[in-house]
ModelCIF file with pLDDT and N, C-alpha, C, O atoms, coordinates in Angstrom:
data_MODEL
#
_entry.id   MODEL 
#
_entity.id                         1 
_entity.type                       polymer 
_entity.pdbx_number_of_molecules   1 
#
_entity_poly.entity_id                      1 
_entity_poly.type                           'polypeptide(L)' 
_entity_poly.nstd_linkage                   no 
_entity_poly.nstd_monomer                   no 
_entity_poly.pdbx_seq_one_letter_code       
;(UNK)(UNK)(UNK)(UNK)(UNK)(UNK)(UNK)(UNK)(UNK)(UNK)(UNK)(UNK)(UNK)(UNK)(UNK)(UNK)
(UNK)(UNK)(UNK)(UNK)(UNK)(UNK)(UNK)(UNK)(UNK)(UNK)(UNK)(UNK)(UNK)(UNK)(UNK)(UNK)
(UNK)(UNK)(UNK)(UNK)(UNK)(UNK)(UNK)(UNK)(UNK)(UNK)(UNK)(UNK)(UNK)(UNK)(UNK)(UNK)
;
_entity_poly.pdbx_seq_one_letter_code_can   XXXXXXXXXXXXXXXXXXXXXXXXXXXXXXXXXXXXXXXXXXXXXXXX 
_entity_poly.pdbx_strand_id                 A 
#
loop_
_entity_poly_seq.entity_id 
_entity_poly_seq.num 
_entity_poly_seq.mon_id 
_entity_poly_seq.hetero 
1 1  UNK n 
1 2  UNK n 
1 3  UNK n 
1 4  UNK n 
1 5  UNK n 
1 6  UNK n 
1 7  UNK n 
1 8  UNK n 
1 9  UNK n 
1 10 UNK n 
1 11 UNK n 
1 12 UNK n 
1 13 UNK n 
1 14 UNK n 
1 15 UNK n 
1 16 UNK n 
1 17 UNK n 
1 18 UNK n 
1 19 UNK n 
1 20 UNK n 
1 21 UNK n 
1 22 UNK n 
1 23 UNK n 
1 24 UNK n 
1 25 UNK n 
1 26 UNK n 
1 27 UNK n 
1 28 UNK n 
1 29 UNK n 
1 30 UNK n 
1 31 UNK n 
1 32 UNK n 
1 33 UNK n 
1 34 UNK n 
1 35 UNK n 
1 36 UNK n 
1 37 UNK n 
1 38 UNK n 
1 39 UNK n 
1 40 UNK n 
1 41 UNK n 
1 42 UNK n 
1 43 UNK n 
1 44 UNK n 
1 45 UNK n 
1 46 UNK n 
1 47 UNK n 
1 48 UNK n 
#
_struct_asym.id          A 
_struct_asym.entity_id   1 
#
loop_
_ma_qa_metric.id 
_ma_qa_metric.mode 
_ma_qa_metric.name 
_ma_qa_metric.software_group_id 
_ma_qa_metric.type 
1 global pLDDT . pLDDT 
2 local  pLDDT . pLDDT 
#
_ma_qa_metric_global.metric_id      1 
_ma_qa_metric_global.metric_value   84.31 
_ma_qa_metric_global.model_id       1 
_ma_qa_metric_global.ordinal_id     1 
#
loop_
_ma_qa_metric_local.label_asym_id 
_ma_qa_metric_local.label_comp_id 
_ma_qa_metric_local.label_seq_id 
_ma_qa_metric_local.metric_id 
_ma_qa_metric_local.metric_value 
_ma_qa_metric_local.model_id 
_ma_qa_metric_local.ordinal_id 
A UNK 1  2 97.00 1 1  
A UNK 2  2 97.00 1 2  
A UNK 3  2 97.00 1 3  
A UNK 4  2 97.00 1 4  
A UNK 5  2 97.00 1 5  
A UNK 6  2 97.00 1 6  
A UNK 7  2 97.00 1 7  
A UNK 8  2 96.00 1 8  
A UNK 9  2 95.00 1 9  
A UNK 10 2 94.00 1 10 
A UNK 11 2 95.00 1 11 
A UNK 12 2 93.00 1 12 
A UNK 13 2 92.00 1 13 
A UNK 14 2 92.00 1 14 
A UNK 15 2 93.00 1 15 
A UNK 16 2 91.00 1 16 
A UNK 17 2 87.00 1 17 
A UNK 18 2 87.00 1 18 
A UNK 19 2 88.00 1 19 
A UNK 20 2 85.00 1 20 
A UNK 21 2 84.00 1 21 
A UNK 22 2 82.00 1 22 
A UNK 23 2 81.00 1 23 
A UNK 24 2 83.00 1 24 
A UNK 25 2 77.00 1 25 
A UNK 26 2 76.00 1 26 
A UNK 27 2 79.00 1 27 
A UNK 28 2 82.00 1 28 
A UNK 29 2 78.00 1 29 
A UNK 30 2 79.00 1 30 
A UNK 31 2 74.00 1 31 
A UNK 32 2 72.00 1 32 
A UNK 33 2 71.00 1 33 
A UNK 34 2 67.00 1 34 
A UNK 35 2 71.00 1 35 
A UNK 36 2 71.00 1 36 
A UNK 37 2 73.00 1 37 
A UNK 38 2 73.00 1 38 
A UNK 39 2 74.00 1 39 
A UNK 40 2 69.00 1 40 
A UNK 41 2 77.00 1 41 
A UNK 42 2 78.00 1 42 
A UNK 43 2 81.00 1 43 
A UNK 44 2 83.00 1 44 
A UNK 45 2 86.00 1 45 
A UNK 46 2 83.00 1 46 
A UNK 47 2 87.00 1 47 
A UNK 48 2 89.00 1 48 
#
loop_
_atom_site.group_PDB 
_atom_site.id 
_atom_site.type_symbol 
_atom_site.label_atom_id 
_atom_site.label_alt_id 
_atom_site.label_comp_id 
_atom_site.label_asym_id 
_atom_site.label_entity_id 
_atom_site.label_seq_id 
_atom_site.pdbx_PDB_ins_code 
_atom_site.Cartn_x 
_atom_site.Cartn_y 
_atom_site.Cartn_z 
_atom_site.occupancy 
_atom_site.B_iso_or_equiv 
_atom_site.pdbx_formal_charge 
_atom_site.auth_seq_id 
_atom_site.auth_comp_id 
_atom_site.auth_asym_id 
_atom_site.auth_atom_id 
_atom_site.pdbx_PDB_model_num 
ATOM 1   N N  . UNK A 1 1  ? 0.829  -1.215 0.000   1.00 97.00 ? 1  UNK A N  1 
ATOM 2   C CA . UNK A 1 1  ? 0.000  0.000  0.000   1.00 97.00 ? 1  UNK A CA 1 
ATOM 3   C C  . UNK A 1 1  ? 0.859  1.259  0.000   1.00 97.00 ? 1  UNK A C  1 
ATOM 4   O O  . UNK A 1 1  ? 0.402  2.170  -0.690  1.00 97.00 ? 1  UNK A O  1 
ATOM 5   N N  . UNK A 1 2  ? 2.024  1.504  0.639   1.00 97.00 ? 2  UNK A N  1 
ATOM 6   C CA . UNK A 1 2  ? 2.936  2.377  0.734   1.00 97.00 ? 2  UNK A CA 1 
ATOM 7   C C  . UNK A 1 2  ? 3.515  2.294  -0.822  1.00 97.00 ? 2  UNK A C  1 
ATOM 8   O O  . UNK A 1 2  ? 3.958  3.435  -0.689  1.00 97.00 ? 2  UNK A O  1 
ATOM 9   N N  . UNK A 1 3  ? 3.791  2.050  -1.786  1.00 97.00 ? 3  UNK A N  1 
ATOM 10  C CA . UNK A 1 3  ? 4.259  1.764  -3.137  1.00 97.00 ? 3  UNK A CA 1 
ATOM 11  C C  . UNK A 1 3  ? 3.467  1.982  -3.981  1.00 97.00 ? 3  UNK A C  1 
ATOM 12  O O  . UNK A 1 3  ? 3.809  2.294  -5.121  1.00 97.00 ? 3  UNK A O  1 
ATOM 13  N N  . UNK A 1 4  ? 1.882  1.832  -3.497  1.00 97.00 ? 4  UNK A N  1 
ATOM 14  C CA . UNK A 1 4  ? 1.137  2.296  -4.658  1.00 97.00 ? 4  UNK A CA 1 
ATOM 15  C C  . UNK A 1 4  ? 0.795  3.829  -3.987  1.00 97.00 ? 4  UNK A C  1 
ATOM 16  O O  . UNK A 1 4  ? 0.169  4.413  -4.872  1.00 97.00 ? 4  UNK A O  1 
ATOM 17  N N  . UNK A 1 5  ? 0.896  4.497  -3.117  1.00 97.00 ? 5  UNK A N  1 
ATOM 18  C CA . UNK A 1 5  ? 0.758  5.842  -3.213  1.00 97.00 ? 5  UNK A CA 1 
ATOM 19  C C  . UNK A 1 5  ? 1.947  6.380  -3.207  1.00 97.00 ? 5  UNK A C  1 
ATOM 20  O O  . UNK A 1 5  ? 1.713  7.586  -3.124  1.00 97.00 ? 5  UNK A O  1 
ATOM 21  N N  . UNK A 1 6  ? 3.769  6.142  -3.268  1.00 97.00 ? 6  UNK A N  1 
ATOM 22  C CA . UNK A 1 6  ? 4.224  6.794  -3.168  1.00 97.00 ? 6  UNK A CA 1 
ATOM 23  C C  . UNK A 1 6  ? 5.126  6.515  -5.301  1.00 97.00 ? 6  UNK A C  1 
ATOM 24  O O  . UNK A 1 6  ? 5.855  7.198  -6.020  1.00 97.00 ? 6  UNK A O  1 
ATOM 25  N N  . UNK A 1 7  ? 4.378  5.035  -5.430  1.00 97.00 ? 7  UNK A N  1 
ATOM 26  C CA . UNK A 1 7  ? 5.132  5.079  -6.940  1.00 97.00 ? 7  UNK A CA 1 
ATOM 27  C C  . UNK A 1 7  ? 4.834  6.031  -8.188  1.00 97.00 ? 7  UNK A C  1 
ATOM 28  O O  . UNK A 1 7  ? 5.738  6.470  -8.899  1.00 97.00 ? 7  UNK A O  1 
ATOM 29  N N  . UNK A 1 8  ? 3.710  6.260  -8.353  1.00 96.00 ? 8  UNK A N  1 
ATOM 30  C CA . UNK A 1 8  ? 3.948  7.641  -9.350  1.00 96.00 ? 8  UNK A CA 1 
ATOM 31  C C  . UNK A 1 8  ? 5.294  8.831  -9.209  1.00 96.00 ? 8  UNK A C  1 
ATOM 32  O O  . UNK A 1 8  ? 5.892  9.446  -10.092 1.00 96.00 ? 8  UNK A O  1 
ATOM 33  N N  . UNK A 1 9  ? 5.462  8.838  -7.645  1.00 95.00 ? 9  UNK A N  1 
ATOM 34  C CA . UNK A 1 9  ? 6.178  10.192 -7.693  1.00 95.00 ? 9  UNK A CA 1 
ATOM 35  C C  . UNK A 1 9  ? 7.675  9.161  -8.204  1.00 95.00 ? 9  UNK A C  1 
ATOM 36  O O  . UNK A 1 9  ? 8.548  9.471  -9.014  1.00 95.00 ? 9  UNK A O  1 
ATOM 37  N N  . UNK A 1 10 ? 7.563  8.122  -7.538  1.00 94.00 ? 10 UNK A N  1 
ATOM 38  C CA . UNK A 1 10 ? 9.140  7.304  -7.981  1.00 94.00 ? 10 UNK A CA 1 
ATOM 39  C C  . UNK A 1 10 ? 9.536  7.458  -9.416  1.00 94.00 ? 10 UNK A C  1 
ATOM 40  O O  . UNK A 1 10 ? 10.572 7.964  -9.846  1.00 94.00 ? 10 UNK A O  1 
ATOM 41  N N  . UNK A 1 11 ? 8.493  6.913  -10.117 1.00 95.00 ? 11 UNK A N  1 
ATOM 42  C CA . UNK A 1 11 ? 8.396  6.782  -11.775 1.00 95.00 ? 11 UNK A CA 1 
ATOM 43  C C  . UNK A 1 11 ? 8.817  8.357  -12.183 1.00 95.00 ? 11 UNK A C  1 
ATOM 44  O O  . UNK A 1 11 ? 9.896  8.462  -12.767 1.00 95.00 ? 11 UNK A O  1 
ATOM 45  N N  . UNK A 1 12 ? 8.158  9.437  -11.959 1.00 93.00 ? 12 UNK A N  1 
ATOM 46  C CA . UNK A 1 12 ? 8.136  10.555 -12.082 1.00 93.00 ? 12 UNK A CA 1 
ATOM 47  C C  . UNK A 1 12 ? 9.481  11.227 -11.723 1.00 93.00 ? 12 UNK A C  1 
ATOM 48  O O  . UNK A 1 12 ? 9.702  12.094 -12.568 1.00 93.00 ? 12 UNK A O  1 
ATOM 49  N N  . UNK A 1 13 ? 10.506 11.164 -10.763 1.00 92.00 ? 13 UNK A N  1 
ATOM 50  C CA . UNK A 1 13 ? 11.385 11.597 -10.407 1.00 92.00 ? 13 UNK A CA 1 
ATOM 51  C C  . UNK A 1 13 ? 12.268 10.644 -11.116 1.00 92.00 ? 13 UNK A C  1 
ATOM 52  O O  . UNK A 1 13 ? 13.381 11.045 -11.459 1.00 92.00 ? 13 UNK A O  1 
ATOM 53  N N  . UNK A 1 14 ? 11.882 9.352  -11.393 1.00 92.00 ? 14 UNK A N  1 
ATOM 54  C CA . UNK A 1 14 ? 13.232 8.859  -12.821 1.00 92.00 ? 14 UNK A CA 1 
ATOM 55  C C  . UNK A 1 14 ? 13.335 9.174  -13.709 1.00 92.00 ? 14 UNK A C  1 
ATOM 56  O O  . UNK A 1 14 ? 14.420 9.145  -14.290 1.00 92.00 ? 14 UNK A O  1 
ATOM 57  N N  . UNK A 1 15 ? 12.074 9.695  -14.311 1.00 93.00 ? 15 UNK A N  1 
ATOM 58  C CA . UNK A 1 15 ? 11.869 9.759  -15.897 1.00 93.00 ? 15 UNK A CA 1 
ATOM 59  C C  . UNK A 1 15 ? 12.584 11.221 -15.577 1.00 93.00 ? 15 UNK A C  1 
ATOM 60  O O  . UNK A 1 15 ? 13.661 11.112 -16.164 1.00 93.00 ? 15 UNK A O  1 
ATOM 61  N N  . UNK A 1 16 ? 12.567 12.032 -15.193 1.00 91.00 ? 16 UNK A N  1 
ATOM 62  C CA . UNK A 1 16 ? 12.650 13.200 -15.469 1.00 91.00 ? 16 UNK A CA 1 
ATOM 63  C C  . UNK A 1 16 ? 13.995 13.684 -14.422 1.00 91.00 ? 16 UNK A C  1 
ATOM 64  O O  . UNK A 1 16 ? 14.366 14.821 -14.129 1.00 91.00 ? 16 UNK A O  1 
ATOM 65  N N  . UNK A 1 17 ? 14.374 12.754 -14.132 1.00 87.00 ? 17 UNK A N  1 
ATOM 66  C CA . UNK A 1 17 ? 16.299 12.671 -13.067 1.00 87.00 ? 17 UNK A CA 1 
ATOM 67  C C  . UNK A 1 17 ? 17.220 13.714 -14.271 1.00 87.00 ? 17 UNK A C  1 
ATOM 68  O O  . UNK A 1 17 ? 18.118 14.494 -13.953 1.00 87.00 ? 17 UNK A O  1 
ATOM 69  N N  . UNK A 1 18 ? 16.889 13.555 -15.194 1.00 87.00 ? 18 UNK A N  1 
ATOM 70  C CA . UNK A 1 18 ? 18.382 14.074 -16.077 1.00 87.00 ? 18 UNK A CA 1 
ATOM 71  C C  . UNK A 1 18 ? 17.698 15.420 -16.542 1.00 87.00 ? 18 UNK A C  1 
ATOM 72  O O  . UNK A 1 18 ? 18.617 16.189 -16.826 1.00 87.00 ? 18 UNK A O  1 
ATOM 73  N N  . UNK A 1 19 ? 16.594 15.974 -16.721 1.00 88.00 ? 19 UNK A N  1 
ATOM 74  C CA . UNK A 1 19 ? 15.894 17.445 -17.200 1.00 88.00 ? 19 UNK A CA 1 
ATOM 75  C C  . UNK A 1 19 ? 16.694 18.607 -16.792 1.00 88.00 ? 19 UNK A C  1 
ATOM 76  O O  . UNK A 1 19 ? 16.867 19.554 -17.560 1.00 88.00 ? 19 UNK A O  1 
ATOM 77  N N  . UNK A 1 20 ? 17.454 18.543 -14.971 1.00 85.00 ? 20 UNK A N  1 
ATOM 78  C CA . UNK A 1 20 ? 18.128 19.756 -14.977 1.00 85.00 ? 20 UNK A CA 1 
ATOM 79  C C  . UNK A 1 20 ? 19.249 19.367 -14.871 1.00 85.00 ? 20 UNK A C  1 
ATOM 80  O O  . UNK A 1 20 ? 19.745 18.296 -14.522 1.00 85.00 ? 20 UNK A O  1 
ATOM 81  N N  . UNK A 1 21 ? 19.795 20.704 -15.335 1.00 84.00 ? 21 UNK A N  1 
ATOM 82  C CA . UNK A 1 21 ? 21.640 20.702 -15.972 1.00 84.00 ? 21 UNK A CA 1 
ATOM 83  C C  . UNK A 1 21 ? 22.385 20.236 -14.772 1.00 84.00 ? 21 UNK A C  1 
ATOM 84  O O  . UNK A 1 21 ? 22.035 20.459 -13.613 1.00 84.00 ? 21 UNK A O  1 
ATOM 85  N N  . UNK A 1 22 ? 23.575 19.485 -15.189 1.00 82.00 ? 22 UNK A N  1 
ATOM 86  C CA . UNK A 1 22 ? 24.497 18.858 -14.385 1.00 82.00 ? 22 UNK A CA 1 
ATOM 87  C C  . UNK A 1 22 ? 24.775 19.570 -12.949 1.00 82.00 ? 22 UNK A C  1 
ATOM 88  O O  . UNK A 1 22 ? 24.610 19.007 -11.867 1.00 82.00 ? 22 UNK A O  1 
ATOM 89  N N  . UNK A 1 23 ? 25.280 21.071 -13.150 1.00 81.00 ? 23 UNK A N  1 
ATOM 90  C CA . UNK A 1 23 ? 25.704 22.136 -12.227 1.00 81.00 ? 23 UNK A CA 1 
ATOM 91  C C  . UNK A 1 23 ? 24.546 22.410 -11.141 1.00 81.00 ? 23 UNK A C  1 
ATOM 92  O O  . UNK A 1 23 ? 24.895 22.851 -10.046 1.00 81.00 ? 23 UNK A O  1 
ATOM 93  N N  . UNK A 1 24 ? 23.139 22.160 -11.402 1.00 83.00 ? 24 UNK A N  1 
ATOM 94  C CA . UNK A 1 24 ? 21.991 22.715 -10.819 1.00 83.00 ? 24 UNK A CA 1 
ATOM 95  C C  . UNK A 1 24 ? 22.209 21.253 -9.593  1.00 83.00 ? 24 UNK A C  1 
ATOM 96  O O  . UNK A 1 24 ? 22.099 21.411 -8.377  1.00 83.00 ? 24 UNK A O  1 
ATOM 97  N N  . UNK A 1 25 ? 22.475 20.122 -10.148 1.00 77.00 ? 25 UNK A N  1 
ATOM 98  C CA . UNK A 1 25 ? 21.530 19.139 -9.348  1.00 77.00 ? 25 UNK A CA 1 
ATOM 99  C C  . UNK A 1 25 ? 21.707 18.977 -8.133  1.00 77.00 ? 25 UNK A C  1 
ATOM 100 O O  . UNK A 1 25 ? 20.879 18.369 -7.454  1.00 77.00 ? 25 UNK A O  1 
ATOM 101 N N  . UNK A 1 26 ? 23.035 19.589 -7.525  1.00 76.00 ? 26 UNK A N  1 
ATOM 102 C CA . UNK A 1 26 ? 23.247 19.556 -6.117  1.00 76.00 ? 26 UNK A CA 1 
ATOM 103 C C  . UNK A 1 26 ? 22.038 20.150 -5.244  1.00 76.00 ? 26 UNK A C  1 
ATOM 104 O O  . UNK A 1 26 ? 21.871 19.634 -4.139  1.00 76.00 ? 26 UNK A O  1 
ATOM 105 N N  . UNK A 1 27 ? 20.969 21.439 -5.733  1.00 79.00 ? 27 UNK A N  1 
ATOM 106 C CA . UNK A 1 27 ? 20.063 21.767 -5.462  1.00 79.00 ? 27 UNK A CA 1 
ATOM 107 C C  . UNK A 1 27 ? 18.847 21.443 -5.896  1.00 79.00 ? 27 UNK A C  1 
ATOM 108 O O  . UNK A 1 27 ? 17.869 21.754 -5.216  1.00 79.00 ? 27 UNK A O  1 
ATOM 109 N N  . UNK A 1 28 ? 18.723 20.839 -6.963  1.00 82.00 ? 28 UNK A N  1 
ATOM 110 C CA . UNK A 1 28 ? 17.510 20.494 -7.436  1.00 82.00 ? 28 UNK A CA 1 
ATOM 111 C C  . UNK A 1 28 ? 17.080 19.086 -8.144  1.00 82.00 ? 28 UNK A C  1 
ATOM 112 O O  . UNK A 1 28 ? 15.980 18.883 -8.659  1.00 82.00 ? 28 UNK A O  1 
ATOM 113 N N  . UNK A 1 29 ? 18.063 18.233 -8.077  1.00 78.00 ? 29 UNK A N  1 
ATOM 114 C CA . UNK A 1 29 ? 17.987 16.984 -8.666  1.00 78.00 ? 29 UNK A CA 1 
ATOM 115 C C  . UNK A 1 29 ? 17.513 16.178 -7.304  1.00 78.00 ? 29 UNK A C  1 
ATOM 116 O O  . UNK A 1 29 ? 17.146 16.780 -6.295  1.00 78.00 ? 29 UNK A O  1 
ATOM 117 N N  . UNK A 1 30 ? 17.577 14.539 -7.417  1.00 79.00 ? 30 UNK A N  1 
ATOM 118 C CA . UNK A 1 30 ? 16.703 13.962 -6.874  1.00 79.00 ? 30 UNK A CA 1 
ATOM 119 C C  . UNK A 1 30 ? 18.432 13.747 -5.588  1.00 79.00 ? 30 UNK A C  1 
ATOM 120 O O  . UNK A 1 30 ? 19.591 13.649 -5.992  1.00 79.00 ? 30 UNK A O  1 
ATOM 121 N N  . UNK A 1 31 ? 17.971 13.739 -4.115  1.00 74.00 ? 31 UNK A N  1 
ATOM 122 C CA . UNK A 1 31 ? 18.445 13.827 -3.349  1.00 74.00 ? 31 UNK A CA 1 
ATOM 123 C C  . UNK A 1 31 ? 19.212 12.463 -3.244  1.00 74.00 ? 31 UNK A C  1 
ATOM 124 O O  . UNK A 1 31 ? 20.377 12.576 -2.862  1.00 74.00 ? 31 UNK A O  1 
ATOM 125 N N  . UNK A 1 32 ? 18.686 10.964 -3.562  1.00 72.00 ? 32 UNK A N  1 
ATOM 126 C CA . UNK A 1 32 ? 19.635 10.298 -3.204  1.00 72.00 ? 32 UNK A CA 1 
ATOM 127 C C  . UNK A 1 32 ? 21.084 10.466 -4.394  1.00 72.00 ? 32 UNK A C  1 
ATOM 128 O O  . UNK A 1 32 ? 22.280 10.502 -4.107  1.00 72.00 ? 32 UNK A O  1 
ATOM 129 N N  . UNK A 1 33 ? 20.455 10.541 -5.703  1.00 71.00 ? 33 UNK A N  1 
ATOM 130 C CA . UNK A 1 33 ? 20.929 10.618 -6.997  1.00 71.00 ? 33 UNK A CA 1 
ATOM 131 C C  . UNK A 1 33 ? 22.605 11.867 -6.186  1.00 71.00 ? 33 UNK A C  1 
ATOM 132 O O  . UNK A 1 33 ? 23.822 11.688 -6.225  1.00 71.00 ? 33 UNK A O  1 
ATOM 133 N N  . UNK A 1 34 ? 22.081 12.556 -5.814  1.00 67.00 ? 34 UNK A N  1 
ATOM 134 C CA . UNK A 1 34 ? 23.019 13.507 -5.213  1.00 67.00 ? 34 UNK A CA 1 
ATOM 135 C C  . UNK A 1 34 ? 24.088 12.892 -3.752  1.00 67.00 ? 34 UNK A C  1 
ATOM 136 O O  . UNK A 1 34 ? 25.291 13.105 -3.603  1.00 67.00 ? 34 UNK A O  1 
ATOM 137 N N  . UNK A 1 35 ? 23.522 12.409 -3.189  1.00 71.00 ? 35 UNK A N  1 
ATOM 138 C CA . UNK A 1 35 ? 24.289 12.126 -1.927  1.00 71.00 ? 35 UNK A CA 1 
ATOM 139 C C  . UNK A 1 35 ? 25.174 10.855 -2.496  1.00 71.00 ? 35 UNK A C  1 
ATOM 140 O O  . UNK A 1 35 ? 26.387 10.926 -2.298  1.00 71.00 ? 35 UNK A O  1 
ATOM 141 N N  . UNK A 1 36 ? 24.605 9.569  -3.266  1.00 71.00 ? 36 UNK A N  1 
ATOM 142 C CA . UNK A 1 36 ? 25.442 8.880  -3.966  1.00 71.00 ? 36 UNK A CA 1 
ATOM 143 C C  . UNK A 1 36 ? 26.705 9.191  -4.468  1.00 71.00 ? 36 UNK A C  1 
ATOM 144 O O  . UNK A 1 36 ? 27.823 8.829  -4.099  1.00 71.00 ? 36 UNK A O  1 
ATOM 145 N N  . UNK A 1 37 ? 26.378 9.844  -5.274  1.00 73.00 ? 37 UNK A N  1 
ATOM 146 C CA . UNK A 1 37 ? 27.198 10.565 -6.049  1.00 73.00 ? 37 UNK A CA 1 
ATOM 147 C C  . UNK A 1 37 ? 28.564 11.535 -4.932  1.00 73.00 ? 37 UNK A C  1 
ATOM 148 O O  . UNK A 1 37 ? 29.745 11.597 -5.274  1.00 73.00 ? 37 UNK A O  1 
ATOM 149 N N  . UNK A 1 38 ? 28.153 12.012 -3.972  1.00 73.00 ? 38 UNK A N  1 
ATOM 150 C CA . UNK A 1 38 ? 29.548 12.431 -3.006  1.00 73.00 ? 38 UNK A CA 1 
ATOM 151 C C  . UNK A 1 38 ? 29.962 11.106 -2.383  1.00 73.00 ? 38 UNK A C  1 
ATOM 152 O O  . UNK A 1 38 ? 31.160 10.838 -2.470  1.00 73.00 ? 38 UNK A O  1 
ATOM 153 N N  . UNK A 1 39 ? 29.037 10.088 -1.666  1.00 74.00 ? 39 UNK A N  1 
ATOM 154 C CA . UNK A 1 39 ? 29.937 9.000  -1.622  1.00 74.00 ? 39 UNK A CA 1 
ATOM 155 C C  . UNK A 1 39 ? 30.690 8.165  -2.590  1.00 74.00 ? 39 UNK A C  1 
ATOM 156 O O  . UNK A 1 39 ? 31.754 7.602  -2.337  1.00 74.00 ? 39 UNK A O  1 
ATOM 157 N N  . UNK A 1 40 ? 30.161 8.136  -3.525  1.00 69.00 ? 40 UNK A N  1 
ATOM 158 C CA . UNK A 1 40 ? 31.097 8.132  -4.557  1.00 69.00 ? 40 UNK A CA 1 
ATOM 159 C C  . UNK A 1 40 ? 32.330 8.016  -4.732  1.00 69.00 ? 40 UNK A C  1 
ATOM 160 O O  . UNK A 1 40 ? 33.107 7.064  -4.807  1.00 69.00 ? 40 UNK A O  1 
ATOM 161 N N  . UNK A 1 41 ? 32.445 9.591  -4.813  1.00 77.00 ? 41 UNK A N  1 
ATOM 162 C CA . UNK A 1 41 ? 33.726 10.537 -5.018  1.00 77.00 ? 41 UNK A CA 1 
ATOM 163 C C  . UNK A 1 41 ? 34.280 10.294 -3.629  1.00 77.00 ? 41 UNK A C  1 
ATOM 164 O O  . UNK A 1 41 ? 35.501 10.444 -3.603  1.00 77.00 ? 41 UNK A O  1 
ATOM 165 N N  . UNK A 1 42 ? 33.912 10.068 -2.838  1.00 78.00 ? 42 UNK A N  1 
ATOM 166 C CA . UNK A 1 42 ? 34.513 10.487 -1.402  1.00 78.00 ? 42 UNK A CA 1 
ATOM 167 C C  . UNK A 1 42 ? 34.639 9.186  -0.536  1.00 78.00 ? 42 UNK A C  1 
ATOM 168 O O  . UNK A 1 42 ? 35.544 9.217  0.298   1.00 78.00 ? 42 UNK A O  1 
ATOM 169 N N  . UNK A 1 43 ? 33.879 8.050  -0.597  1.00 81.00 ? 43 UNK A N  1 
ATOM 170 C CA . UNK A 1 43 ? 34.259 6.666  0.383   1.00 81.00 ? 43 UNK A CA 1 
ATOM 171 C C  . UNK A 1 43 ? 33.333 6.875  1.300   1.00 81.00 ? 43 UNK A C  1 
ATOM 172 O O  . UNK A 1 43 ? 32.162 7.239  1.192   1.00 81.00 ? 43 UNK A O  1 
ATOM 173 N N  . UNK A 1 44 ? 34.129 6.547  2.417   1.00 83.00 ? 44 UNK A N  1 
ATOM 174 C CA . UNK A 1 44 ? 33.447 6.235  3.893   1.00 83.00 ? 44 UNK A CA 1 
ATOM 175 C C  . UNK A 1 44 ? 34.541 7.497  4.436   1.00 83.00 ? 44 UNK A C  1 
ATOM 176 O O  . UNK A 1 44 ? 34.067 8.074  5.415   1.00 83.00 ? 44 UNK A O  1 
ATOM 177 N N  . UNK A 1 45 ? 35.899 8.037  4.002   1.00 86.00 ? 45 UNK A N  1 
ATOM 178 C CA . UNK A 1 45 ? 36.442 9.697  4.114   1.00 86.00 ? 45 UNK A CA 1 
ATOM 179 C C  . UNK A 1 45 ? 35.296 10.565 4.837   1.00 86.00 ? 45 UNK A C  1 
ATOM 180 O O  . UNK A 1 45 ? 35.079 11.029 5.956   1.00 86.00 ? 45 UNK A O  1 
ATOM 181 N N  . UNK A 1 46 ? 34.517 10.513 3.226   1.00 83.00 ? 46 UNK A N  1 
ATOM 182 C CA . UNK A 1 46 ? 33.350 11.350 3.090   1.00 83.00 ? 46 UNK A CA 1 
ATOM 183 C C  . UNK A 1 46 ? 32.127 11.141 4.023   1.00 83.00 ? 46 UNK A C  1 
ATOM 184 O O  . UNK A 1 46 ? 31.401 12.094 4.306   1.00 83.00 ? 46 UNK A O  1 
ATOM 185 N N  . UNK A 1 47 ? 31.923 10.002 4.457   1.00 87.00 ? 47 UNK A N  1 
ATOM 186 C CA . UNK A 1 47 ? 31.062 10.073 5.490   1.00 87.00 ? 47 UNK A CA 1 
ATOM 187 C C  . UNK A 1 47 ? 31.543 10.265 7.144   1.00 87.00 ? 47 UNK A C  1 
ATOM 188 O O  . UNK A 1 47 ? 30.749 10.499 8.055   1.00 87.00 ? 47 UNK A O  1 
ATOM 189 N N  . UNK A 1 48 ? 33.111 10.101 7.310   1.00 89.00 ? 48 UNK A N  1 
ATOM 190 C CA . UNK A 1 48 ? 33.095 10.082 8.478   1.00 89.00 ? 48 UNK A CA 1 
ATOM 191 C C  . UNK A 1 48 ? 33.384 11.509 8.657   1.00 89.00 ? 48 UNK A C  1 
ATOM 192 O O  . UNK A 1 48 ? 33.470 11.984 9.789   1.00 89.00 ? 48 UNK A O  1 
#
């Protein structure tokens, strides 16, 4: 029940993940898409 009211927005925030420019997404792209992305670059460094 939690999946069918929260999956539209899921579907919706994939399809449309890449619409704003690279430089913007730290502020406006999808939040995990963003925090990934510094662990990433950064390890467990970056989290501790």
């Amino acid at each position: 029940s939690t999946l069918v009211v929260v999956l539209p927005w899921l579907i919706w925030s994939s399809v449309h993940a890449a619409d704003v420019a690279p430089v913007l997404r730290g502020s406006y792209g999808r939040y995990l898409g963003w925090f990934l992305g510094g662990l990433h670059a950064g390890g467990l460094p970056f989290v501790v």
